[in-house]
Protein backbone atom coordinates (compact mmCIF):
# COMPACT_ATOMS: atom_id res chain seq x y z
CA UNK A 1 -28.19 118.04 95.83
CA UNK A 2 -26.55 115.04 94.24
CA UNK A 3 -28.13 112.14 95.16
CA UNK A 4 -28.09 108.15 93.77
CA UNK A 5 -32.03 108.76 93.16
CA UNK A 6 -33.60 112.19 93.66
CA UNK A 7 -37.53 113.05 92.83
CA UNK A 8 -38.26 116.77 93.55
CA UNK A 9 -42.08 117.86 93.44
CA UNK A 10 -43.59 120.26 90.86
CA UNK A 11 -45.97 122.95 91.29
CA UNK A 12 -48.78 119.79 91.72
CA UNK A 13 -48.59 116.90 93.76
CA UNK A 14 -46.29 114.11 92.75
CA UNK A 15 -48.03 110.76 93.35
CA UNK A 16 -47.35 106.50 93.30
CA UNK A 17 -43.87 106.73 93.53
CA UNK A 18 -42.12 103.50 93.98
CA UNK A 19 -38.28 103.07 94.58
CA UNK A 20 -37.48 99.29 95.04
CA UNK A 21 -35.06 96.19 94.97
CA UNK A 22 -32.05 98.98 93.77
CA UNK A 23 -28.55 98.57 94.55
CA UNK A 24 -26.74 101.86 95.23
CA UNK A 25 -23.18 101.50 96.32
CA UNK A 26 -20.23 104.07 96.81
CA UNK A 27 -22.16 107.05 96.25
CA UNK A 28 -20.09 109.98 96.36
CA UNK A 29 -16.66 107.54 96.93
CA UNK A 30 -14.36 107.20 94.13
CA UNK A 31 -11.19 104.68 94.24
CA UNK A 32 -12.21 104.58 98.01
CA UNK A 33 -11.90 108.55 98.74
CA UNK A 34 -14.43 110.75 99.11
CA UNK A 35 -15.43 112.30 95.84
CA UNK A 36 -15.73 115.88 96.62
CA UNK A 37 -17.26 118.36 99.44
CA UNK A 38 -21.45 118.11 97.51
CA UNK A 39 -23.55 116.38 99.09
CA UNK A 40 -24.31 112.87 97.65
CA UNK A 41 -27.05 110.73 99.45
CA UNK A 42 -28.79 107.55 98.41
CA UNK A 43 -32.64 107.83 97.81
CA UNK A 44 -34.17 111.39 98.10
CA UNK A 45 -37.78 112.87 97.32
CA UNK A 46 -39.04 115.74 98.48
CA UNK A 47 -42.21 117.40 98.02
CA UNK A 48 -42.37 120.75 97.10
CA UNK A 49 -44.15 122.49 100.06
CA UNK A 50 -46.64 120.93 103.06
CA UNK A 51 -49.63 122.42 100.79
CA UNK A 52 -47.80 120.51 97.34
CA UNK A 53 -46.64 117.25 99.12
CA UNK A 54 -45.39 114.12 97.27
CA UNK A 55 -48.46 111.20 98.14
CA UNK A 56 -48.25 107.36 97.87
CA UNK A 57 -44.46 106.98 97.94
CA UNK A 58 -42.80 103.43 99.07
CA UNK A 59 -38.88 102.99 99.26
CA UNK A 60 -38.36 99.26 99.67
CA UNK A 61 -35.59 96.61 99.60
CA UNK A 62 -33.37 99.23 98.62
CA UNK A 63 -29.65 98.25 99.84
CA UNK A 64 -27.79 101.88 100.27
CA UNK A 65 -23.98 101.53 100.78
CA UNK A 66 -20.83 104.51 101.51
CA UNK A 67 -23.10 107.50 100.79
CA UNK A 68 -21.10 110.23 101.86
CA UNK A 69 -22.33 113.88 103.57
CA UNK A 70 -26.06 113.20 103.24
CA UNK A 71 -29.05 111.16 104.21
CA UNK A 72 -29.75 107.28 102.98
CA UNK A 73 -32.85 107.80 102.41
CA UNK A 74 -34.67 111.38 102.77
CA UNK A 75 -38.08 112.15 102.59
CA UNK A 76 -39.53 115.98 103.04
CA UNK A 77 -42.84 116.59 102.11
CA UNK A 78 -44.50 113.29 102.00
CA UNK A 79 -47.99 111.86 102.28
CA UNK A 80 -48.86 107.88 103.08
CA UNK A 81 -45.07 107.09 103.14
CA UNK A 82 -43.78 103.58 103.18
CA UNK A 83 -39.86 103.08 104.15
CA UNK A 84 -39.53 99.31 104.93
CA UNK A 85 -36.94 96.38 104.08
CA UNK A 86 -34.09 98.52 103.32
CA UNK A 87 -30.32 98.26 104.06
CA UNK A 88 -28.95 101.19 105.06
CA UNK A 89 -24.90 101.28 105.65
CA UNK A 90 -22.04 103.50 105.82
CA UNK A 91 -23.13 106.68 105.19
CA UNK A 92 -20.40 109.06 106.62
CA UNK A 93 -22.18 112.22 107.46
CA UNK A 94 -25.73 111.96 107.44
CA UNK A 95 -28.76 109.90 109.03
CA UNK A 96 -29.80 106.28 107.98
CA UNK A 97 -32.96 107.42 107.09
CA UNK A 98 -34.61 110.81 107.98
CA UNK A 99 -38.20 111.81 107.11
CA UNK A 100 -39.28 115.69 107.36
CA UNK A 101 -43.11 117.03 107.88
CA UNK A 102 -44.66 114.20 106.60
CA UNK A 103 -48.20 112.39 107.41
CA UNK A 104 -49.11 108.99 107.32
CA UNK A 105 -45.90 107.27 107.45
CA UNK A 106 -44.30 103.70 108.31
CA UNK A 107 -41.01 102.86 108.74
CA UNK A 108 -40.74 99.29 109.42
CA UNK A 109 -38.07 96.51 109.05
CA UNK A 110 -35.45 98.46 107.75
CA UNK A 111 -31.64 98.03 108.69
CA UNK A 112 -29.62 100.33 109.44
CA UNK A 113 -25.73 99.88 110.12
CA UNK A 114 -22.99 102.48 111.13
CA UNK A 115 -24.03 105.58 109.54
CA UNK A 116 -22.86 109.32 110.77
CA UNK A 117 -25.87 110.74 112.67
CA UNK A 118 -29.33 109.17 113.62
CA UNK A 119 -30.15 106.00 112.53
CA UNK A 120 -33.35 106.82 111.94
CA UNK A 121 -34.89 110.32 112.20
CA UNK A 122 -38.36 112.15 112.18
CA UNK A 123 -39.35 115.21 112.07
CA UNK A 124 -42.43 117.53 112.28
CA UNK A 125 -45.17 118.53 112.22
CA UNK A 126 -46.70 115.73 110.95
CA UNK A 127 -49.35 112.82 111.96
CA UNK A 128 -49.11 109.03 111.84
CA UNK A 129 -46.34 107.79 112.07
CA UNK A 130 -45.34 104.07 113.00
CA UNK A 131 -41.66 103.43 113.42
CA UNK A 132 -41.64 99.58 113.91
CA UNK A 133 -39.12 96.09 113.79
CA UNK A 134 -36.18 98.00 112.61
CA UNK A 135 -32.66 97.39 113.48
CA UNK A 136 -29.58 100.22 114.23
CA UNK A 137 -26.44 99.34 115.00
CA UNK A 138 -23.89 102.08 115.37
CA UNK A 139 -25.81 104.98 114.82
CA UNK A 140 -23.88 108.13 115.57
CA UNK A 141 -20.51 106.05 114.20
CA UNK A 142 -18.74 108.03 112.25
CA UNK A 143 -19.05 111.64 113.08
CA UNK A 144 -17.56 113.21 116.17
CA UNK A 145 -20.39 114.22 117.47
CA UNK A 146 -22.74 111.98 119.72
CA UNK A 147 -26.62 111.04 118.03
CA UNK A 148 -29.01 108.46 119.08
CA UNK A 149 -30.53 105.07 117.47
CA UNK A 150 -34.08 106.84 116.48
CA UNK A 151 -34.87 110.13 117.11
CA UNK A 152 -38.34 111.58 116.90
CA UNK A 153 -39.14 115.09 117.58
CA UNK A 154 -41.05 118.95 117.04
CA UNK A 155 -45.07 118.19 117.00
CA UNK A 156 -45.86 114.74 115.88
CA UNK A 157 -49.38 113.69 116.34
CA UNK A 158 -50.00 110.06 116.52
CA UNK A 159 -46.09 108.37 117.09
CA UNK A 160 -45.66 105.00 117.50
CA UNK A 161 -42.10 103.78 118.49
CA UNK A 162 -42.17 99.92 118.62
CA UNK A 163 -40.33 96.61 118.45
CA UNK A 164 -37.04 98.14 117.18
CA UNK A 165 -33.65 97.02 118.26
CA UNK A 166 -30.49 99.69 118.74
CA UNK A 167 -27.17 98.26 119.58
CA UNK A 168 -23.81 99.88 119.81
CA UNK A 169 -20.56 98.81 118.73
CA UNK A 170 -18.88 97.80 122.00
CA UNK A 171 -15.52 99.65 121.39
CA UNK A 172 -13.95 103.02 122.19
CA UNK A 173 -15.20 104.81 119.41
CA UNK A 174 -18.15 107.11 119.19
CA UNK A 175 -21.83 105.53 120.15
CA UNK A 176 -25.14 105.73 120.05
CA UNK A 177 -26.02 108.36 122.77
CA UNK A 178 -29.57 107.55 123.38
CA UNK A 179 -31.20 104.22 121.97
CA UNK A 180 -34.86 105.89 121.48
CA UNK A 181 -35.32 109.61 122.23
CA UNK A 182 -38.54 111.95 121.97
CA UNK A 183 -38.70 115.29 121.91
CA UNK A 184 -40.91 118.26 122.53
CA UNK A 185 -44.22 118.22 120.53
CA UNK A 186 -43.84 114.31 119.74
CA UNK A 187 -46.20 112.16 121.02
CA UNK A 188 -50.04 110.93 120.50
């Protein structure tokens, strides 16, 4: 999958991975048209398996701009994951940011503005996970489909949901459907 950064596990755990203070802009958008049907995202590392995860990973003060057909920032496979201060914006097609069965994770203080799906989604199994101070506005924007704000679901132990602010847009166009929603198996 093209992506502005990509890290993909080997057969041993990846570990102390640090993506910060990067600018990546117009991914997959050339001379303002979308470059192609691939998917091109912003930050992406995935571990290779649950048993082979990728450990110690922070993504911060990243600013992520017109990604198109994939995630901001995507993490599968993670253990003690820190997403927090970046700037997440105009991603056509995929969530803000969207972390898959991973453990020991914080997502705090990030922004996230007018993006395709979720603002912000999580997904299990997994335990710990803190989703705090962070700001969505116009999840959901620019698909035709309806998403919500943050969206946490399937068998999370331990899920805090806290301090976060989800706004929509205000017009006629598609909005957030739910500002917070849990799902079956999510909860602590």
């Amino acid at each position: 999958i093209p992506s502005g950064l990509a890290l993909i596990g080997d057969t041993s755990p990846s570990q102390n991975i640090v993506i910060s203070d990067n600018i990546l802009d117009s991914m997959g958008v050339a001379n303002g048209h979308v470059s192609g049907t691939l998917p091109v995202g912003g930050v992406h590392i995935e571990g290779l398996s649950a048993a082979i995860p990728i450990r110690n990973v922070n993504v911060s003060n990243n600013i992520l701009r017109k990604f198109t057909n994939d995630d901001g920032i995507l993490i599968t496979f993670g253990e003690t994951v820190n997403v927090s201060g970046n700037n997440v914006s105009e991603g056509t097609a995929g969530q803000g940011i969207r972390i898959l069965t991973s453990s020991r994770v914080n997502v705090n203080d990030n922004i996230i503005y007018s993006v395709g799906k979720h603002g912000i989604q999580v997904v299990g199994p997994g335990t710990d996970c803190q989703v705090r101070g962070n700001y969505v506005k116009g999840a959901s924007r620019l698909t035709n489909i309806i998403y919500s704000g943050i969206i946490a679901n399937s068998s999370y132990t331990g899920f805090t949901i806290q301090g976060n602010k989800v706004r929509k847009f205000g017009d006629a166009r598609n909005e957030v459907l739910h500002g917070v929603f849990a799902s079956s198996g999510s909860g602590g």
